[in-house]
C-alpha atoms as a PDB file:
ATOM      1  CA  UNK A   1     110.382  73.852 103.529  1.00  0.00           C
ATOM      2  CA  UNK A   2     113.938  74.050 101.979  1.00  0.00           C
ATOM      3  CA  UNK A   3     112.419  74.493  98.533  1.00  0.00           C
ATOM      4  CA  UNK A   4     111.666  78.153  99.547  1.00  0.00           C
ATOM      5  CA  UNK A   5     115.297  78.850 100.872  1.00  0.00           C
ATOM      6  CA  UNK A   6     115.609  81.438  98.045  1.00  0.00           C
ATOM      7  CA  UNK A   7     112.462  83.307  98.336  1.00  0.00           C
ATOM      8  CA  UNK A   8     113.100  82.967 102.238  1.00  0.00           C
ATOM      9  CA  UNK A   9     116.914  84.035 101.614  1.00  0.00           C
ATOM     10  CA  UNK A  10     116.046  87.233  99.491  1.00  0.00           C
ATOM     11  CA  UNK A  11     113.172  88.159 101.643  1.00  0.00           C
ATOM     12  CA  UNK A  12     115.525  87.779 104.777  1.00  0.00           C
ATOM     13  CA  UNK A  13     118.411  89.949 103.021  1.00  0.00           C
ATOM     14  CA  UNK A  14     116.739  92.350 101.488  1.00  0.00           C
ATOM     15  CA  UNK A  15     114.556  93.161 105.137  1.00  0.00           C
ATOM     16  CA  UNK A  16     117.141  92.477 107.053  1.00  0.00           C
ATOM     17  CA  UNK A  17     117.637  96.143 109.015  1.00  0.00           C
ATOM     18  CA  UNK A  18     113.793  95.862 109.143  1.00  0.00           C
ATOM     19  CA  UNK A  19     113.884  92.470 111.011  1.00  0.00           C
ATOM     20  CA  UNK A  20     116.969  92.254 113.351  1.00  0.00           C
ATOM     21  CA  UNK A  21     116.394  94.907 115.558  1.00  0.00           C
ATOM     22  CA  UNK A  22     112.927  92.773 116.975  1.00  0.00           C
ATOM     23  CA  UNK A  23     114.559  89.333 117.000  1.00  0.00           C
ATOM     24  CA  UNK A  24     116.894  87.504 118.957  1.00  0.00           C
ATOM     25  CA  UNK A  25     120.478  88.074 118.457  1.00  0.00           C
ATOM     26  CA  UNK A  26     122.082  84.531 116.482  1.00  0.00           C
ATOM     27  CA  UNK A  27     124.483  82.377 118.342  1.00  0.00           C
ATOM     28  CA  UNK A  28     127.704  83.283 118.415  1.00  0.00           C
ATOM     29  CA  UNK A  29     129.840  81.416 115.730  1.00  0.00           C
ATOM     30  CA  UNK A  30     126.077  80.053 114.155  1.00  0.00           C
ATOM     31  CA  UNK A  31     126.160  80.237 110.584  1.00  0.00           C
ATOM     32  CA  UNK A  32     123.201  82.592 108.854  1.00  0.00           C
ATOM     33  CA  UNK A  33     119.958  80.524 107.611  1.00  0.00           C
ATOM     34  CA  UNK A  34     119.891  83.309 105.613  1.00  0.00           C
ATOM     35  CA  UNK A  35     123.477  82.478 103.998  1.00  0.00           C
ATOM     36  CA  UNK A  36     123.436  78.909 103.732  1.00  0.00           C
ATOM     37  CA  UNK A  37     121.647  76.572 102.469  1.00  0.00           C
ATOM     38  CA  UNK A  38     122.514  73.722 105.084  1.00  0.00           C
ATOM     39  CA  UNK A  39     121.627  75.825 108.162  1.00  0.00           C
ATOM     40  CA  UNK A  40     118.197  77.101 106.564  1.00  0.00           C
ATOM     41  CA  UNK A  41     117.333  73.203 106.164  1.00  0.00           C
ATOM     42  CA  UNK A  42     118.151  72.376 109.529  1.00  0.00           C
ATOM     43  CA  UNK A  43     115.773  74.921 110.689  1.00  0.00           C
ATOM     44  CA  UNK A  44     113.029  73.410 108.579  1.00  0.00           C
ATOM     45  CA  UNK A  45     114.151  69.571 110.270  1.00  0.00           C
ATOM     46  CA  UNK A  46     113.608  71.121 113.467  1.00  0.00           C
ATOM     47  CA  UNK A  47     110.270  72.853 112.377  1.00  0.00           C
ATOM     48  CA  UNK A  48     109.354  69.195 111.708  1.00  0.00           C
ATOM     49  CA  UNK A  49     110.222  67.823 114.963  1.00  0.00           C
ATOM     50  CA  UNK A  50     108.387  70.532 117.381  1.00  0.00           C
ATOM     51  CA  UNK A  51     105.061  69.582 114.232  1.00  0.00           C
ATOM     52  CA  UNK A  52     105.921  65.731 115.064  1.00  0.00           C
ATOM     53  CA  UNK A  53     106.103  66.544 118.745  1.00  0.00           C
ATOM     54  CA  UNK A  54     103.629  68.557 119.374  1.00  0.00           C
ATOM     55  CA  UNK A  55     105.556  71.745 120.361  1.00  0.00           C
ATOM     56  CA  UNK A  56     105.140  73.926 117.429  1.00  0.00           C
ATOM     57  CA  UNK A  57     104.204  74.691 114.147  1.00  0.00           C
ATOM     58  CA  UNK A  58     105.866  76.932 111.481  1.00  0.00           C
ATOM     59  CA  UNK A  59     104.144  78.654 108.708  1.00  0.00           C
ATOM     60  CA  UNK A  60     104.779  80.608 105.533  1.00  0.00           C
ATOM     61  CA  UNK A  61     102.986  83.367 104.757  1.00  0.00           C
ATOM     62  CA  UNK A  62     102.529  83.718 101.012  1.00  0.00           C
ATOM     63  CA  UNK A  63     101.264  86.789  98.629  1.00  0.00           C
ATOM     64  CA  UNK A  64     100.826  85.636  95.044  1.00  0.00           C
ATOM     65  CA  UNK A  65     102.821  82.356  95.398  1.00  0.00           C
ATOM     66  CA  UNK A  66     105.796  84.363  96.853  1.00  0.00           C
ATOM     67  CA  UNK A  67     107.129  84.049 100.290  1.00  0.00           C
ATOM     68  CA  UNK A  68     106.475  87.077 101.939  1.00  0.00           C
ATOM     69  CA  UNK A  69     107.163  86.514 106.148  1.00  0.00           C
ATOM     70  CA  UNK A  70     106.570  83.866 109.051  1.00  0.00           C
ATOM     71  CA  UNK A  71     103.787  82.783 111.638  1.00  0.00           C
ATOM     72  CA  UNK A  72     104.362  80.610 114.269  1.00  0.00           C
ATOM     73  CA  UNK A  73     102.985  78.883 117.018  1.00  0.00           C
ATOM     74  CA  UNK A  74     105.314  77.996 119.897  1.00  0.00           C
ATOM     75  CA  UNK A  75     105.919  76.515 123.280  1.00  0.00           C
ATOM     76  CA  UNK A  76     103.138  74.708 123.237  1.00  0.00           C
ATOM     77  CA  UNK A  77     102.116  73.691 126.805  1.00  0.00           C
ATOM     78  CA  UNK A  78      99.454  71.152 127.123  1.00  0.00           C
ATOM     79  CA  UNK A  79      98.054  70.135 130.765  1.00  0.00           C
ATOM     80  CA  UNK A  80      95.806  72.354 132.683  1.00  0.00           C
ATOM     81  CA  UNK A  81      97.397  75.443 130.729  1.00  0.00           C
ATOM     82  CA  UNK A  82      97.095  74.230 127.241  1.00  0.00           C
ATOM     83  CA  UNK A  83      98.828  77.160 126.155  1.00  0.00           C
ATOM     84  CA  UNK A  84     101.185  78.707 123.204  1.00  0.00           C
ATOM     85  CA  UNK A  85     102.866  81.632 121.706  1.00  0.00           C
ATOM     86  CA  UNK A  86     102.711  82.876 118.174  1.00  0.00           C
ATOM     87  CA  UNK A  87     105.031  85.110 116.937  1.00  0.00           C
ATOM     88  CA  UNK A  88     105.095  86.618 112.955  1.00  0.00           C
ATOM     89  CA  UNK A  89     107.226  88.816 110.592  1.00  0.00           C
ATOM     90  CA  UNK A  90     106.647  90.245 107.180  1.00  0.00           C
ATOM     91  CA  UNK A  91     108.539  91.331 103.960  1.00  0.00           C
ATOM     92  CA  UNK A  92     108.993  95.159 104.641  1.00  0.00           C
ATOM     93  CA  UNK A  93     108.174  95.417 101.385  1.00  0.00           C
ATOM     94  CA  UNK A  94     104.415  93.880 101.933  1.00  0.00           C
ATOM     95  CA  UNK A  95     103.942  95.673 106.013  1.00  0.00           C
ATOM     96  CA  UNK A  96     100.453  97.515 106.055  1.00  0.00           C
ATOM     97  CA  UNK A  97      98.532  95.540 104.109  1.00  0.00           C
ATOM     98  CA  UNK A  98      96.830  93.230 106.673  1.00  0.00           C
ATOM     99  CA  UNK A  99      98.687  90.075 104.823  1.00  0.00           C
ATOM    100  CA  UNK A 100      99.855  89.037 109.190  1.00  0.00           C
ATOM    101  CA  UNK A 101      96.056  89.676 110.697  1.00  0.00           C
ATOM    102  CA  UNK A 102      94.793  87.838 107.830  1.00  0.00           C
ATOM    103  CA  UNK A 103      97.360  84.905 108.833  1.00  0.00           C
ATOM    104  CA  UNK A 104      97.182  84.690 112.542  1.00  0.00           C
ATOM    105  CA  UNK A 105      93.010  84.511 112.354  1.00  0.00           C
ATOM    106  CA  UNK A 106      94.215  81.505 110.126  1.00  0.00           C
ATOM    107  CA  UNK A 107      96.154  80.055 113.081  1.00  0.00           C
ATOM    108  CA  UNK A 108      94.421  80.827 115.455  1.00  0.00           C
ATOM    109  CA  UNK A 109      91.907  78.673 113.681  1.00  0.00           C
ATOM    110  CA  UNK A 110      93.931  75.882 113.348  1.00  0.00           C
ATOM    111  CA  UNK A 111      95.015  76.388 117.334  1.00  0.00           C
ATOM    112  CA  UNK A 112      91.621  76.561 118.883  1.00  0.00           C
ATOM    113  CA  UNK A 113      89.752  74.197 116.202  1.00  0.00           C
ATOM    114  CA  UNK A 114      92.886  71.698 115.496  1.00  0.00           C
ATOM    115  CA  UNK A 115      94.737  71.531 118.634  1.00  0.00           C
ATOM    116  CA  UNK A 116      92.412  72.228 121.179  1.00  0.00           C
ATOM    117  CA  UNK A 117      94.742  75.032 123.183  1.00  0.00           C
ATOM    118  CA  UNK A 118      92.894  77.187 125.376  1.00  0.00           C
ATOM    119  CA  UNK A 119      95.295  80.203 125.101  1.00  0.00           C
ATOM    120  CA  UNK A 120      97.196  82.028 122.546  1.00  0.00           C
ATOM    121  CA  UNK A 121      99.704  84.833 123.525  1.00  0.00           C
ATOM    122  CA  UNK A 122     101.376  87.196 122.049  1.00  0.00           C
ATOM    123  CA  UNK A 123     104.266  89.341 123.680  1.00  0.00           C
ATOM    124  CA  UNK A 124     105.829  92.429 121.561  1.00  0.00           C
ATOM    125  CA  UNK A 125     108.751  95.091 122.364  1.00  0.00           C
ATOM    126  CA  UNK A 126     106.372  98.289 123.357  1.00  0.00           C
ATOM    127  CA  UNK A 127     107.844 100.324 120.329  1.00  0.00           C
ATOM    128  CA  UNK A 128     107.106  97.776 117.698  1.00  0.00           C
ATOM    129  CA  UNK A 129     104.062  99.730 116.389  1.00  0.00           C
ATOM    130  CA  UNK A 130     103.834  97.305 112.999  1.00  0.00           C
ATOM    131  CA  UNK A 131     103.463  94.752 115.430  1.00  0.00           C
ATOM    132  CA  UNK A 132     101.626  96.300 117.995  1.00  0.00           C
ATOM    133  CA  UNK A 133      98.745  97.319 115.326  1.00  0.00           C
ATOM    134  CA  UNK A 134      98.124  93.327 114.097  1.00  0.00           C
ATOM    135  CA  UNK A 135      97.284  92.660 118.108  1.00  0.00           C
ATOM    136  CA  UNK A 136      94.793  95.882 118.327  1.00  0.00           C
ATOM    137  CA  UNK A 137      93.575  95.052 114.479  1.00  0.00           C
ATOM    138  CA  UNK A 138      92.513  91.613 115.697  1.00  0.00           C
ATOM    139  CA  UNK A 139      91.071  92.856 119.137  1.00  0.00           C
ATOM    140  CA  UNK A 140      93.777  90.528 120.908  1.00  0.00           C
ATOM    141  CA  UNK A 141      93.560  91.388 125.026  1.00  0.00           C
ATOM    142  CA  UNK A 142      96.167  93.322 126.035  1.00  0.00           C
ATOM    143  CA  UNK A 143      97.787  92.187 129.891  1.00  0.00           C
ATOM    144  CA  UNK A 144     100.670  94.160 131.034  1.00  0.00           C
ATOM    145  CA  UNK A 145     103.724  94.749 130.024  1.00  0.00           C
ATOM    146  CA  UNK A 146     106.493  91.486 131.225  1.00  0.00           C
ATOM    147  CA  UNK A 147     110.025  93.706 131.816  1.00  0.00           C
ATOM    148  CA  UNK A 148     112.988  92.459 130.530  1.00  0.00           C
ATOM    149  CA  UNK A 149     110.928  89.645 128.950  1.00  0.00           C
ATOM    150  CA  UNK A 150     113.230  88.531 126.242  1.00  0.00           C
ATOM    151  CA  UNK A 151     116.405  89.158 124.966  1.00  0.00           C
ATOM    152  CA  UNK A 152     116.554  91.007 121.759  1.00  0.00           C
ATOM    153  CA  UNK A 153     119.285  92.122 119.630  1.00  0.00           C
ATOM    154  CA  UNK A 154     121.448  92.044 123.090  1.00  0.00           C
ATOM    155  CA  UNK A 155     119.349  93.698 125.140  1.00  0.00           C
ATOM    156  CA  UNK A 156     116.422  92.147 127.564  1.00  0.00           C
ATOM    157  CA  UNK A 157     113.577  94.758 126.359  1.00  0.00           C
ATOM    158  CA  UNK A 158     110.131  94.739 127.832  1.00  0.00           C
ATOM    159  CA  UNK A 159     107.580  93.531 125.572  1.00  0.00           C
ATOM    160  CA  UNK A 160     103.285  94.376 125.817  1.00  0.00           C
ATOM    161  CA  UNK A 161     101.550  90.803 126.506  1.00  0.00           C
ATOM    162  CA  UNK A 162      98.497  90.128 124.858  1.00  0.00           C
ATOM    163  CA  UNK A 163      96.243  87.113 124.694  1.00  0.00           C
ATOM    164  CA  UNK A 164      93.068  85.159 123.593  1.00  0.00           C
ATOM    165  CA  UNK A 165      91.096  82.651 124.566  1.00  0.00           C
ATOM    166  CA  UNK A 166      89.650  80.012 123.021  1.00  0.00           C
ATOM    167  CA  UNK A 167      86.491  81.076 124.495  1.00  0.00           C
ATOM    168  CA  UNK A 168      86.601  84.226 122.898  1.00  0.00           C
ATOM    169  CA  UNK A 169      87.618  82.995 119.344  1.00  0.00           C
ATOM    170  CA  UNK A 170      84.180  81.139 119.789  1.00  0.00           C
ATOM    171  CA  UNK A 171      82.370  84.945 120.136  1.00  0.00           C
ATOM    172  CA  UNK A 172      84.280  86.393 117.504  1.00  0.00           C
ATOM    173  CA  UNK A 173      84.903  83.301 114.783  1.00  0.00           C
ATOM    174  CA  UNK A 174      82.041  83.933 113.021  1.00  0.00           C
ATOM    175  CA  UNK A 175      83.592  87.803 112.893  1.00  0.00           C
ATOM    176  CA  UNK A 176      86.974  86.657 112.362  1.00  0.00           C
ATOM    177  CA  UNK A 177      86.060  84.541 109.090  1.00  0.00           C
ATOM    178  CA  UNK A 178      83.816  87.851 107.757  1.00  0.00           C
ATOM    179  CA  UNK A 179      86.162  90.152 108.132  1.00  0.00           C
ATOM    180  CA  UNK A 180      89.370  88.717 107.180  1.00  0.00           C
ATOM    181  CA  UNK A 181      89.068  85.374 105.361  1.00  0.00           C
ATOM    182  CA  UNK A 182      86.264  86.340 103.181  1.00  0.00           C
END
């Protein structure tokens, strides 16, 4: 929302060298959500549009009322694959304390129970071990590795696919909920 762009902004800054080398290089001539105000509220608009459309949903993950990193669910592709992507980041400051596992069993609830996808995936650059350790914490299936799946920082870098199905967050809810929303 852009009532949090200064918990989002100092977050952002103050991780920054933690952050950019997993994410997408900005536009060219784009203007930093992190340095104004304007840009990091048009981000939110279009957060609302993919929620209004159907596309995508963006969430804020929060430790003690503060903004501490992103989840989000992406691409959604309804018909016979019923399909999306989620993708998260963290505070540096709060990595390693299970704050992201704890948050993607949340929307993975809210994909499988609320909107009915079948599949969740998750794709990661091989030496993002932070990252890597949320998908193996939460028993997510790992596929293959995709090469050159996305560009990142300026460079198309591999990235580990993993996945669920709705199917299995039936067997494991139950396990889910004990272990990391109790």
């Amino acid at each position: 929302m852009p009532g949090d762009f200064e918990q989002w902004r100092e977050v952002r800054t103050r991780s920054r060298e933690w952050l950019v080398r997993w994410e997408p290089r900005p536009i060219i001539g784009q203007p930093d959500a992190a340095e104004d105000r304007r840009v990091f509220a048009a981000r939110c608009g279009a957060r609302d549009r993919e929620r209004q459309l159907g596309t995508g949903y963006g969430f804020g993950i929060f430790v003690s009322g503060r903004f501490a990193g992103e989840i989000n669910i992406s691409s959604i592709q309804r018909g016979p694959f019923q399909n999306a992507y989620v993708g998260y980041w963290i505070d540096q400051a709060m990595a390693g304390h299970s704050y992201v596992p704890e948050a993607a069993v949340l929307v993975f609830r809210f994909a499988f129970e609320e909107l009915a996808l079948h599949r969740i995936q998750v794709a990661i650059i091989p030496r993002n071990q932070p990252s890597r350790r949320v998908a193996e914490k939460l028993g997510l299936r790992e596929e293959g590795v995709a090469f050159r799946y996305l560009e990142i920082n300026g460079v198309w870098e591999d990235h580990v696919r993993y996945a669920i199905t709705a199917e299995e967050w039936w067997q494991r809810r139950d396990d889910y909920t004990a272990a990391w929303l109790s």
